[in-house]
PDB file of N, CA and C in Angstrom:
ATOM      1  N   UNK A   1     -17.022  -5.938 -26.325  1.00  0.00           N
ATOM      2  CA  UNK A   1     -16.731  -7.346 -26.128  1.00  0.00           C
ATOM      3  C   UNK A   1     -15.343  -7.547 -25.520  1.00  0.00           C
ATOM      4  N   UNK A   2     -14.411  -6.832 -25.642  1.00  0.00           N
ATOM      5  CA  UNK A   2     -13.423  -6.907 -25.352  1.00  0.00           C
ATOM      6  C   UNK A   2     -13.177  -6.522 -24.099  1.00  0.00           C
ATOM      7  N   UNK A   3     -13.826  -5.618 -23.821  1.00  0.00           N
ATOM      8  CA  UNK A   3     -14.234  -4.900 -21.754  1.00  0.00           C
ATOM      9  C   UNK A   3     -14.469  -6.598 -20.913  1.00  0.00           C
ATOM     10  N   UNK A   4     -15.200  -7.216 -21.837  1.00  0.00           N
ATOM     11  CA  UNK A   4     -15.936  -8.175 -20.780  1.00  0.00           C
ATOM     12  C   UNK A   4     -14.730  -9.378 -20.917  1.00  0.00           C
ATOM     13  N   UNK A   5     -14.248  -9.928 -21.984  1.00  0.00           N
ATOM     14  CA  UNK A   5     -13.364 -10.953 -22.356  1.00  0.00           C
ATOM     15  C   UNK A   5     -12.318 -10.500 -21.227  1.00  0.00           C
ATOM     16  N   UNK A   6     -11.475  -9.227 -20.753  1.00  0.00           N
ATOM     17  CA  UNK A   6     -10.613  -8.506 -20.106  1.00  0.00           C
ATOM     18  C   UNK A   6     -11.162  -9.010 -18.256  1.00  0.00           C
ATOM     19  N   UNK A   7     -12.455  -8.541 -18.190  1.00  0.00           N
ATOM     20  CA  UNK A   7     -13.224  -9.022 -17.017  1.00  0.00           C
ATOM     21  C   UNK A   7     -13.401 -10.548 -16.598  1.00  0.00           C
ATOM     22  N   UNK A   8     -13.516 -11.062 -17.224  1.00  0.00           N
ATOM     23  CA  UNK A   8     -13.933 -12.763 -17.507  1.00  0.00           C
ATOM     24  C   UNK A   8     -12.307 -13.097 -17.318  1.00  0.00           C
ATOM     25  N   UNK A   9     -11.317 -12.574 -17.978  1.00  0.00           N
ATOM     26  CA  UNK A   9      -9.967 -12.864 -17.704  1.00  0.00           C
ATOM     27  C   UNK A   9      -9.249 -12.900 -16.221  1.00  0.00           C
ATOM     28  N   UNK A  10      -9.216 -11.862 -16.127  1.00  0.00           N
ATOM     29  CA  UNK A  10      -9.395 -11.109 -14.841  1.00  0.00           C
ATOM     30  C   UNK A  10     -10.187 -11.964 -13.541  1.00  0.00           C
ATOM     31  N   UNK A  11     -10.847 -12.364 -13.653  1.00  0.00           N
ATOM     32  CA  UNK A  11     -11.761 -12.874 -12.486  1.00  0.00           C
ATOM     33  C   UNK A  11     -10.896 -14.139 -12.656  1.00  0.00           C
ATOM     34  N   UNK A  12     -11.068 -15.279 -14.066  1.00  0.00           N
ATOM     35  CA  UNK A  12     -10.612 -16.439 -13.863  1.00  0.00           C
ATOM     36  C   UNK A  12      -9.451 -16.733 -13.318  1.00  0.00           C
ATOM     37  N   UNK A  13      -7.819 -15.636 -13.573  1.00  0.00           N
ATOM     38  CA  UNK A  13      -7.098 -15.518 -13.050  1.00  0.00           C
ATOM     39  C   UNK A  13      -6.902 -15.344 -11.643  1.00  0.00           C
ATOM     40  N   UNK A  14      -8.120 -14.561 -11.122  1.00  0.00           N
ATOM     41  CA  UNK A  14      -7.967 -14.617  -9.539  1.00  0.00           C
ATOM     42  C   UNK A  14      -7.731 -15.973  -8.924  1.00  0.00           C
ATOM     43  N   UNK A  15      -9.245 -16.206  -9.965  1.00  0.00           N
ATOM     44  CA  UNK A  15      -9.959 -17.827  -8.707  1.00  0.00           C
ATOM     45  C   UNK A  15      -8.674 -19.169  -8.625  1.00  0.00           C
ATOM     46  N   UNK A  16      -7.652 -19.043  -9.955  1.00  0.00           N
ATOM     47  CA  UNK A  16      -6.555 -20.070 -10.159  1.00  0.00           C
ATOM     48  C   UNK A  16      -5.585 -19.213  -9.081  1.00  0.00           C
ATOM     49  N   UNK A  17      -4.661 -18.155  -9.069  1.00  0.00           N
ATOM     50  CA  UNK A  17      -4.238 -17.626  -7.815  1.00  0.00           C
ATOM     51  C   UNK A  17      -4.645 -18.217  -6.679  1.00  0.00           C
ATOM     52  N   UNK A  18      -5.920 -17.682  -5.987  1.00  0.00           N
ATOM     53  CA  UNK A  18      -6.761 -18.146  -5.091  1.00  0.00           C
ATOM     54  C   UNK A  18      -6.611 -19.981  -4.832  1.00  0.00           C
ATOM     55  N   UNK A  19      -6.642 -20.878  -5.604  1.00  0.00           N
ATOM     56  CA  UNK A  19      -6.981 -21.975  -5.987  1.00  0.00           C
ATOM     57  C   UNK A  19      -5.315 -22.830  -5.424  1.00  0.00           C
ATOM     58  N   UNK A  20      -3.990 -21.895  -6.618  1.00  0.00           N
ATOM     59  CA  UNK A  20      -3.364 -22.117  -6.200  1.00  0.00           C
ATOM     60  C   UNK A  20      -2.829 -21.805  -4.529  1.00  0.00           C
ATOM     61  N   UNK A  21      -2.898 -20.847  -4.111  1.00  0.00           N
ATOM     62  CA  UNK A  21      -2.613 -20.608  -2.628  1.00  0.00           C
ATOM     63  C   UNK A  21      -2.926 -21.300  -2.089  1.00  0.00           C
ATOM     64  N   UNK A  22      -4.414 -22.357  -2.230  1.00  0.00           N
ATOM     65  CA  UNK A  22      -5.153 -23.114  -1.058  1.00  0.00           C
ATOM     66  C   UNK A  22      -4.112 -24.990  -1.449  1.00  0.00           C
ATOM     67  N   UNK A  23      -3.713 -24.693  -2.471  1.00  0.00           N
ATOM     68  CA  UNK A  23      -3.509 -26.071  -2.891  1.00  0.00           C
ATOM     69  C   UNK A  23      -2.093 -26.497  -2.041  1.00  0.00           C
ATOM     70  N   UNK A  24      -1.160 -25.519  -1.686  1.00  0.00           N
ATOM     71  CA  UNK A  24      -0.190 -25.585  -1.704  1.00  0.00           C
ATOM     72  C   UNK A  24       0.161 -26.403  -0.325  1.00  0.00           C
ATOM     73  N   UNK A  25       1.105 -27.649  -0.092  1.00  0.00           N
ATOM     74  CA  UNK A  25       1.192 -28.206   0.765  1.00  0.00           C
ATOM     75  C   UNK A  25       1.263 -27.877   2.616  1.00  0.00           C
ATOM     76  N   UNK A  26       0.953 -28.182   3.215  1.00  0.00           N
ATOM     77  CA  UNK A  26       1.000 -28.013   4.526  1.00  0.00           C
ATOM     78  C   UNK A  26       2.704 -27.668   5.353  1.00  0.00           C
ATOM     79  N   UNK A  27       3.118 -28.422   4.611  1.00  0.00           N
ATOM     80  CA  UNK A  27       4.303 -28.731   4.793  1.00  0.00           C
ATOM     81  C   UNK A  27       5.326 -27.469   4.607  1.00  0.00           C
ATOM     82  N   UNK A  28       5.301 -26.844   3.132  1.00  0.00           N
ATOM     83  CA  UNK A  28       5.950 -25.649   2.888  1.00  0.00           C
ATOM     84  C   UNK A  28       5.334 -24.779   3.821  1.00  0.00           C
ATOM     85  N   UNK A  29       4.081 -24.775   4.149  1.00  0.00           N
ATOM     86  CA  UNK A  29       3.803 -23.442   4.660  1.00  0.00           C
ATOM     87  C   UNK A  29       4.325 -23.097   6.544  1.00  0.00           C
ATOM     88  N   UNK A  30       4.527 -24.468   6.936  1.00  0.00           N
ATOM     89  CA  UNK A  30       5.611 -24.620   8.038  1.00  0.00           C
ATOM     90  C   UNK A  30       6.907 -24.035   8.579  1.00  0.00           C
ATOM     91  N   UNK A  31       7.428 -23.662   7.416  1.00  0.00           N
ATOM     92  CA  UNK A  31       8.866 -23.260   7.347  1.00  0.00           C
ATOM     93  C   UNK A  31       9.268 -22.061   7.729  1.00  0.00           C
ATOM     94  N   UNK A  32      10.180 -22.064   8.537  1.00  0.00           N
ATOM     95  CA  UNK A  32      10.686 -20.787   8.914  1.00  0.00           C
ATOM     96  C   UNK A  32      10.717 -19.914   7.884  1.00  0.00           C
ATOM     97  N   UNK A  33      11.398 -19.764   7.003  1.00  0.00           N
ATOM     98  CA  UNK A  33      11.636 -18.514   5.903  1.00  0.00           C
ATOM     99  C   UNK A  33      10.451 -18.076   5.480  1.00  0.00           C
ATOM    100  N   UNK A  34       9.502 -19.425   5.071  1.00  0.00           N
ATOM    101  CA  UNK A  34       8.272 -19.203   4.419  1.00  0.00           C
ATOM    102  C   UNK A  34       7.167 -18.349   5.483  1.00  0.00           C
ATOM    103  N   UNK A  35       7.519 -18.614   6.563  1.00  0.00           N
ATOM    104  CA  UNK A  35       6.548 -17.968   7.059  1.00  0.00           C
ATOM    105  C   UNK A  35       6.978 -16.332   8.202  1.00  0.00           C
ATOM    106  N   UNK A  36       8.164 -16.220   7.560  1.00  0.00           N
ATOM    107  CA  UNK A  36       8.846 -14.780   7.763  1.00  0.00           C
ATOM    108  C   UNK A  36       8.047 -13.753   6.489  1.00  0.00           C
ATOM    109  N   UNK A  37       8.747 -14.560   5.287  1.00  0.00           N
ATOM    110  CA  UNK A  37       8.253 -14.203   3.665  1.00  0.00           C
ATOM    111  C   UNK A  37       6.931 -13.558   4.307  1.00  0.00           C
ATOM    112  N   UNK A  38       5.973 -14.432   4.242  1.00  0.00           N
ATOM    113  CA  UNK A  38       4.495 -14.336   4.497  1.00  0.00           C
ATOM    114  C   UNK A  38       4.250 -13.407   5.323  1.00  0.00           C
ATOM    115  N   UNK A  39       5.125 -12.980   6.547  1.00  0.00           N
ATOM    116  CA  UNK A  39       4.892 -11.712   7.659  1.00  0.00           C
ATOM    117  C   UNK A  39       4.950 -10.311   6.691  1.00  0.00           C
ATOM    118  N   UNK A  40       6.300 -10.256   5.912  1.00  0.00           N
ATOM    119  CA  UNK A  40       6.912  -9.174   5.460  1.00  0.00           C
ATOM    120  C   UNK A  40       5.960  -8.727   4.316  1.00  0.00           C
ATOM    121  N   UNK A  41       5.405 -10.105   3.631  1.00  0.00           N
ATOM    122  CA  UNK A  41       4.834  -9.662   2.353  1.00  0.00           C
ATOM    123  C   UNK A  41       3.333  -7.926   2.171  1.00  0.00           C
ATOM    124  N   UNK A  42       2.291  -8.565   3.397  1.00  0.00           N
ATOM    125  CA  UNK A  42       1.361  -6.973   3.589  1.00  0.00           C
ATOM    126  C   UNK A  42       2.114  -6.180   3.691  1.00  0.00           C
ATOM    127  N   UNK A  43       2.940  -5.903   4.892  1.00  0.00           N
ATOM    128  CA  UNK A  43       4.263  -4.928   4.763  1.00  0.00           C
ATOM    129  C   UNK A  43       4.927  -3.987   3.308  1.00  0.00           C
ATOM    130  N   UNK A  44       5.212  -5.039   2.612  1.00  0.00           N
ATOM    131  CA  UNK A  44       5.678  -4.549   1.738  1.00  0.00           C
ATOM    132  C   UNK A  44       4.910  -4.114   0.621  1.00  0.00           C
ATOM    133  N   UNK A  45       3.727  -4.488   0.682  1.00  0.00           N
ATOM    134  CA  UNK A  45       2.063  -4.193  -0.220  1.00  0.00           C
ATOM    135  C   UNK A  45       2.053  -2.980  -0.169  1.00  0.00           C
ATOM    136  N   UNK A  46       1.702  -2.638   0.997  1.00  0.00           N
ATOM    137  CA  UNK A  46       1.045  -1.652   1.488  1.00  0.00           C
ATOM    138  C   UNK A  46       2.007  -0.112   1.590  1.00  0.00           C
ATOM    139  N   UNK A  47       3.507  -0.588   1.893  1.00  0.00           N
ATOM    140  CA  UNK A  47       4.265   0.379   1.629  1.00  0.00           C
ATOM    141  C   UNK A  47       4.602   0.998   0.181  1.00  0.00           C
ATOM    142  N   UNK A  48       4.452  -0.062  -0.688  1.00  0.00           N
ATOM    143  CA  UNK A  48       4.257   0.038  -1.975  1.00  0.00           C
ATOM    144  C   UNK A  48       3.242   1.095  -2.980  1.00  0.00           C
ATOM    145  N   UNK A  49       2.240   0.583  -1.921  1.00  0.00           N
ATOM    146  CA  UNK A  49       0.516   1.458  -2.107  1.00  0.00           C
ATOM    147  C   UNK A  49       0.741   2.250  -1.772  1.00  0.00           C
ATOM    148  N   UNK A  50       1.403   3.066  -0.624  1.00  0.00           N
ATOM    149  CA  UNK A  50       1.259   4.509  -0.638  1.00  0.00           C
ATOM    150  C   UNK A  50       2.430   5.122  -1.021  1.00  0.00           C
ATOM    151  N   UNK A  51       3.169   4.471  -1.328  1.00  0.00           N
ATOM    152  CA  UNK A  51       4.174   5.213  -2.118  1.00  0.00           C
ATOM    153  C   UNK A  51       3.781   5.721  -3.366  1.00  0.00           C
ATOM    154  N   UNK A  52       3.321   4.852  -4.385  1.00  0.00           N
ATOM    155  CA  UNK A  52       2.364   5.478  -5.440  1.00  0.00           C
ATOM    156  C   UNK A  52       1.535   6.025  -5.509  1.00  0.00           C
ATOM    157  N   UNK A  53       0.405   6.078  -4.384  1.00  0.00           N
ATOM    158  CA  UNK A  53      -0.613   7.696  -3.759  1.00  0.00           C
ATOM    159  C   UNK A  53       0.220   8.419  -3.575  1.00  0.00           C
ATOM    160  N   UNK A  54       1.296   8.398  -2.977  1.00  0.00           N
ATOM    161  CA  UNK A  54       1.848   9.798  -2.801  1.00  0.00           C
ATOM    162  C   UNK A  54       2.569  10.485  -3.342  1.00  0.00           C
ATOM    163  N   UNK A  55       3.088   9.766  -4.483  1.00  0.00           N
ATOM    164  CA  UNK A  55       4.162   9.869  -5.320  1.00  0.00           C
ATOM    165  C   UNK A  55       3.998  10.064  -6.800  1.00  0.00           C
ATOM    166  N   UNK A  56       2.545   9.567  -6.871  1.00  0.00           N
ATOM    167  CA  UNK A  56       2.281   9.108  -8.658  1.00  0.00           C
ATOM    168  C   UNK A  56       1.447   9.955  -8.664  1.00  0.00           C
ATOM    169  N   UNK A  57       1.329  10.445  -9.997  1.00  0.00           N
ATOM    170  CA  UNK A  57       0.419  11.398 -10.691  1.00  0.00           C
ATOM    171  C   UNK A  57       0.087  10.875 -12.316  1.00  0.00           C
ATOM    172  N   UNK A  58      -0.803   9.591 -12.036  1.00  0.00           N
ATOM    173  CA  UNK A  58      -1.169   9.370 -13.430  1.00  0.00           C
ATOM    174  C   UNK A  58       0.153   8.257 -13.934  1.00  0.00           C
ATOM    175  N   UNK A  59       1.256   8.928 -14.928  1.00  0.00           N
ATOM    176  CA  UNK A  59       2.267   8.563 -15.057  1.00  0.00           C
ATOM    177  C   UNK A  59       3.356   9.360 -14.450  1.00  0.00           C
ATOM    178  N   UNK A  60       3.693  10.270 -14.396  1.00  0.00           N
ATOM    179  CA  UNK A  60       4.720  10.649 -13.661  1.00  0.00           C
ATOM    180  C   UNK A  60       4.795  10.916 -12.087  1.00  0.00           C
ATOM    181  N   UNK A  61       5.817  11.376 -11.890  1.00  0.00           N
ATOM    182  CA  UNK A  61       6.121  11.482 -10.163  1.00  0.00           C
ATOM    183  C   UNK A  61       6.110  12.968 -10.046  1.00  0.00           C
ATOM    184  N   UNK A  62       5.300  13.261  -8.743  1.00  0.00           N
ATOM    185  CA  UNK A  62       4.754  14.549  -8.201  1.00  0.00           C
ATOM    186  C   UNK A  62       5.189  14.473  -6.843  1.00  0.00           C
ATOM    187  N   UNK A  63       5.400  15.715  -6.441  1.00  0.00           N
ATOM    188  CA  UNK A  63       5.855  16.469  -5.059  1.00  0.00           C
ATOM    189  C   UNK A  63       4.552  17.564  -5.036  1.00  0.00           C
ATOM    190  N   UNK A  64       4.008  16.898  -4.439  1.00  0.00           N
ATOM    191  CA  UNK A  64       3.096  17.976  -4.003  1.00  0.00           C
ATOM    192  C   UNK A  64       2.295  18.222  -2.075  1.00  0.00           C
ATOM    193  N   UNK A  65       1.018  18.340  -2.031  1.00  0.00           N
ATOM    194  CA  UNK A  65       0.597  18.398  -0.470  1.00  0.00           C
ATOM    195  C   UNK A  65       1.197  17.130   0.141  1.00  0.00           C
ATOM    196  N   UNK A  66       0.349  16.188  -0.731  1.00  0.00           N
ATOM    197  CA  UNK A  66       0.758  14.744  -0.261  1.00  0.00           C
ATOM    198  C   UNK A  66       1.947  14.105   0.660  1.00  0.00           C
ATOM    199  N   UNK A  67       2.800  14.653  -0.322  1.00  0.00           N
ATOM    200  CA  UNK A  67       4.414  14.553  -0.148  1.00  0.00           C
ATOM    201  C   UNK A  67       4.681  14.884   1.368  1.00  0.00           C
ATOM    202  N   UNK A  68       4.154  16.415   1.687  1.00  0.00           N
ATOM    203  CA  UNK A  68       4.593  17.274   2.820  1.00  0.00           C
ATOM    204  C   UNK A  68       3.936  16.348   3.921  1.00  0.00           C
ATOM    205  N   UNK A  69       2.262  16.145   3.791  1.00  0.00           N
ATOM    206  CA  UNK A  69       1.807  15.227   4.818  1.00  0.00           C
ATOM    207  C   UNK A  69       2.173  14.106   5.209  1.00  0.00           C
ATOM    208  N   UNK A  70       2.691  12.995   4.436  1.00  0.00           N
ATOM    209  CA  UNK A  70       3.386  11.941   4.677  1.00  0.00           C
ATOM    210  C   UNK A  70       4.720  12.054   5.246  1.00  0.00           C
ATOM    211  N   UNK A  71       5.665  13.094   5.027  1.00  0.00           N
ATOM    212  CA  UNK A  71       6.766  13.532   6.077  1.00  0.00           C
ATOM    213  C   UNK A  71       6.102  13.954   7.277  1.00  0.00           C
ATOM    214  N   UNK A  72       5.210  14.632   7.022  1.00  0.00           N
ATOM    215  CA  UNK A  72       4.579  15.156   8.898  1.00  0.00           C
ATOM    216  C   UNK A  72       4.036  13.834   9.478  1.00  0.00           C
ATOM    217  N   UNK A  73       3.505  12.904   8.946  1.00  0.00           N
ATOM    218  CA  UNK A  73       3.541  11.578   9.574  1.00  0.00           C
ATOM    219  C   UNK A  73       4.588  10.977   9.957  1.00  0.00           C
ATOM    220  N   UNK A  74       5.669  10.837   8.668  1.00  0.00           N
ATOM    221  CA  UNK A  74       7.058  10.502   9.181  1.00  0.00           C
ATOM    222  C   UNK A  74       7.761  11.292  10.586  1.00  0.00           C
ATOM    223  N   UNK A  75       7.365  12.281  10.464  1.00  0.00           N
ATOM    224  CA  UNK A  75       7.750  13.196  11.993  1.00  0.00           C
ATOM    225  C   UNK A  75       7.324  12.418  13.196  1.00  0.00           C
ATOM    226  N   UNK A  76       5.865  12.963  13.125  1.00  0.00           N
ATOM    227  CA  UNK A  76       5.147  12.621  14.229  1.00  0.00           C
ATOM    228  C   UNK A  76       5.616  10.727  14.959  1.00  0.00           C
ATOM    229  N   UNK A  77       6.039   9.984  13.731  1.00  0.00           N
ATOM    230  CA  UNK A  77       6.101   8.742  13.830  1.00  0.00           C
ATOM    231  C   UNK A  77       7.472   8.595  14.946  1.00  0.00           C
ATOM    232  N   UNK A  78       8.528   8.919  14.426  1.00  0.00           N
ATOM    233  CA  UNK A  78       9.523   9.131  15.118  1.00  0.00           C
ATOM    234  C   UNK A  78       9.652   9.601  15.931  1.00  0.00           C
ATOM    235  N   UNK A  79       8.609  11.028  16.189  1.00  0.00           N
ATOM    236  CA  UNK A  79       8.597  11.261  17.733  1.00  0.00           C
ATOM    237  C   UNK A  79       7.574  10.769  19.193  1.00  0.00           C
ATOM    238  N   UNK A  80       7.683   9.041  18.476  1.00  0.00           N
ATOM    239  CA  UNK A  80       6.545   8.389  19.061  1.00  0.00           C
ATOM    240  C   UNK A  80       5.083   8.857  19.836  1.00  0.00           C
ATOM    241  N   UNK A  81       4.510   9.417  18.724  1.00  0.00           N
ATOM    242  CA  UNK A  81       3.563   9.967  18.523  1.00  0.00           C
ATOM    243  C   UNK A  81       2.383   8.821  18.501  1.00  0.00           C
ATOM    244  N   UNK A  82       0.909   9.016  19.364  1.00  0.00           N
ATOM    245  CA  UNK A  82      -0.014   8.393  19.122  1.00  0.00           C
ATOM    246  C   UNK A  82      -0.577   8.507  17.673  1.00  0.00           C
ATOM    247  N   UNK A  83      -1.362   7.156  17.206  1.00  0.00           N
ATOM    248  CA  UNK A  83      -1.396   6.867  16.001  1.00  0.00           C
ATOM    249  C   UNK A  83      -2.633   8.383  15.396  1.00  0.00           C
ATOM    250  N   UNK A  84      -3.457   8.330  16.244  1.00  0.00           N
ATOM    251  CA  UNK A  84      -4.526   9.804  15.830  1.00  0.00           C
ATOM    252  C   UNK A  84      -3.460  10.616  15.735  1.00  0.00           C
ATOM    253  N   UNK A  85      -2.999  10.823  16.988  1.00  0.00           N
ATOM    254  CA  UNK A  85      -1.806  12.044  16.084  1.00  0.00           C
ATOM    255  C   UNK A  85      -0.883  12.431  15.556  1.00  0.00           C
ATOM    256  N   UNK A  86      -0.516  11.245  14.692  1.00  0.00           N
ATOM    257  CA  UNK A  86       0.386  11.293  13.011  1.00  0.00           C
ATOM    258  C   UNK A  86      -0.690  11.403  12.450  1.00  0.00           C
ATOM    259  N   UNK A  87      -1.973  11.179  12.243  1.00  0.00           N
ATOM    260  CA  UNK A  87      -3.019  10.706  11.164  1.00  0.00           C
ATOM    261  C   UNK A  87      -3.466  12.387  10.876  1.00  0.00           C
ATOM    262  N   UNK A  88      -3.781  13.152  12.349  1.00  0.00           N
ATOM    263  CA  UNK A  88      -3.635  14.487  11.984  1.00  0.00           C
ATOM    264  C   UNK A  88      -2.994  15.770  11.950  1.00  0.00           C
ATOM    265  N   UNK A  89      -2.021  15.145  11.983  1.00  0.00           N
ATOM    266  CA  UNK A  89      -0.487  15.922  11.482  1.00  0.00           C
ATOM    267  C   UNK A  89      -0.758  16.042   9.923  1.00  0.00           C
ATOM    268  N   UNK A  90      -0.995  14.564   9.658  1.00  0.00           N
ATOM    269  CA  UNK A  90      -0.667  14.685   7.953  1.00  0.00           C
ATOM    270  C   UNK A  90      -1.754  14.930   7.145  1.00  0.00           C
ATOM    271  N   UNK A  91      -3.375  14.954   8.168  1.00  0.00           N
ATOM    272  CA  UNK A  91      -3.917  15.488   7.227  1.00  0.00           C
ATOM    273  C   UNK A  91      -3.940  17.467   7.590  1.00  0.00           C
ATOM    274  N   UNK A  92      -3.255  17.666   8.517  1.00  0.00           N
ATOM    275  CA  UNK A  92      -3.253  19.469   9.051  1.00  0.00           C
ATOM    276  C   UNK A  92      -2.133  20.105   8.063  1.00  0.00           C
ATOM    277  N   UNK A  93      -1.090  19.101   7.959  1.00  0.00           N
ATOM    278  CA  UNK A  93       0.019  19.567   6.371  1.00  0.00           C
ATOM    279  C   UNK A  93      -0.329  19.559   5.584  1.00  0.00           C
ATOM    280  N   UNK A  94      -1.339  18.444   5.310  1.00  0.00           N
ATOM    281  CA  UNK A  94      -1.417  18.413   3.691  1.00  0.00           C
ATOM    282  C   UNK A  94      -2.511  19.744   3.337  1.00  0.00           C
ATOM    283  N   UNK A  95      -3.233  19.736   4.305  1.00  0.00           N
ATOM    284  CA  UNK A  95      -4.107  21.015   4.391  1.00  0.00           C
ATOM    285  C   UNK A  95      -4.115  22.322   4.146  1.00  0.00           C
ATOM    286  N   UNK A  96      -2.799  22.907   4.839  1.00  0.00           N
ATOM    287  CA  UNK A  96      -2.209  23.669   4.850  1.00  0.00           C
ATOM    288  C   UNK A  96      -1.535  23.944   3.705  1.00  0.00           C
ATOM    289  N   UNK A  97      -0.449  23.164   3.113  1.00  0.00           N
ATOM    290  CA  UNK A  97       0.242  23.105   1.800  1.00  0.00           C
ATOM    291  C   UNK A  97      -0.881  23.147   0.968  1.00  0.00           C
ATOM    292  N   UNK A  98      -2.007  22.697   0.434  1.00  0.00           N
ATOM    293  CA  UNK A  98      -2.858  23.274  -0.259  1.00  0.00           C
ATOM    294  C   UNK A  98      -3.696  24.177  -0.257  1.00  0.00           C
ATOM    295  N   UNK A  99      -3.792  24.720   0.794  1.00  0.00           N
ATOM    296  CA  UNK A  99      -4.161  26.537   0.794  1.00  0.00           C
ATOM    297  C   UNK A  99      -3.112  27.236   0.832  1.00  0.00           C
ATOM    298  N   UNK A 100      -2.073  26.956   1.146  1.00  0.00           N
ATOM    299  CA  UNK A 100      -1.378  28.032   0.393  1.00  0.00           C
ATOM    300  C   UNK A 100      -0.559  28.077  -0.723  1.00  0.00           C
ATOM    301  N   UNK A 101      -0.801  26.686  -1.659  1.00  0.00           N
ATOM    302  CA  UNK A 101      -0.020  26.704  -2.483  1.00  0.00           C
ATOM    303  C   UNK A 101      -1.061  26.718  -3.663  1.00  0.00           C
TER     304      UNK A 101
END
């Protein structure tokens, strides 16, 4: 009972989120800052998200393949590299670092 009360929570909280976002005046959403905020915000999601794939293990922090492949992306990135080939840079490191480690 408590799985579902957690679920039922969970959902209702979205739809008020959701609910609130749509409610919010026309006016604020106009604004310069506000709509910088709003550029940066996926940005910062998403950098977030793979920082903890690559970084998290459960609860603690791990250095492992992961780690190495996401620097070989970081490489490839900087050496303005087409997007396929950072994508298989980091999966040919991470590859590698786990056969031989």
């Amino acid at each position: 009972m408590t799985t579902w009360l957690a679920i039922l929570g969970t959902a209702l909280s979205c739809y008020l989120v959701k609910l609130l976002g749509l409610s919010v005046p026309a006016g604020v959403l106009e604004r310069p800052l506000v709509r910088r905020l709003a550029a940066l915000v996926p940005i910062a999601l998403l950098a977030a998200l793979t920082g903890i794939q690559t970084f998290g293990d459960g609860r603690a922090l791990t250095l492992d393949a992961r780690a190495a492949g996401v620097a070989a992306a970081a490489a490839a990135l900087l050496l303005r590299a087409p997007f396929l080939v950072v994508v298989a840079a980091a999966v040919v490191v991470t590859a590698l670092v786990r056969a031989l480690g």
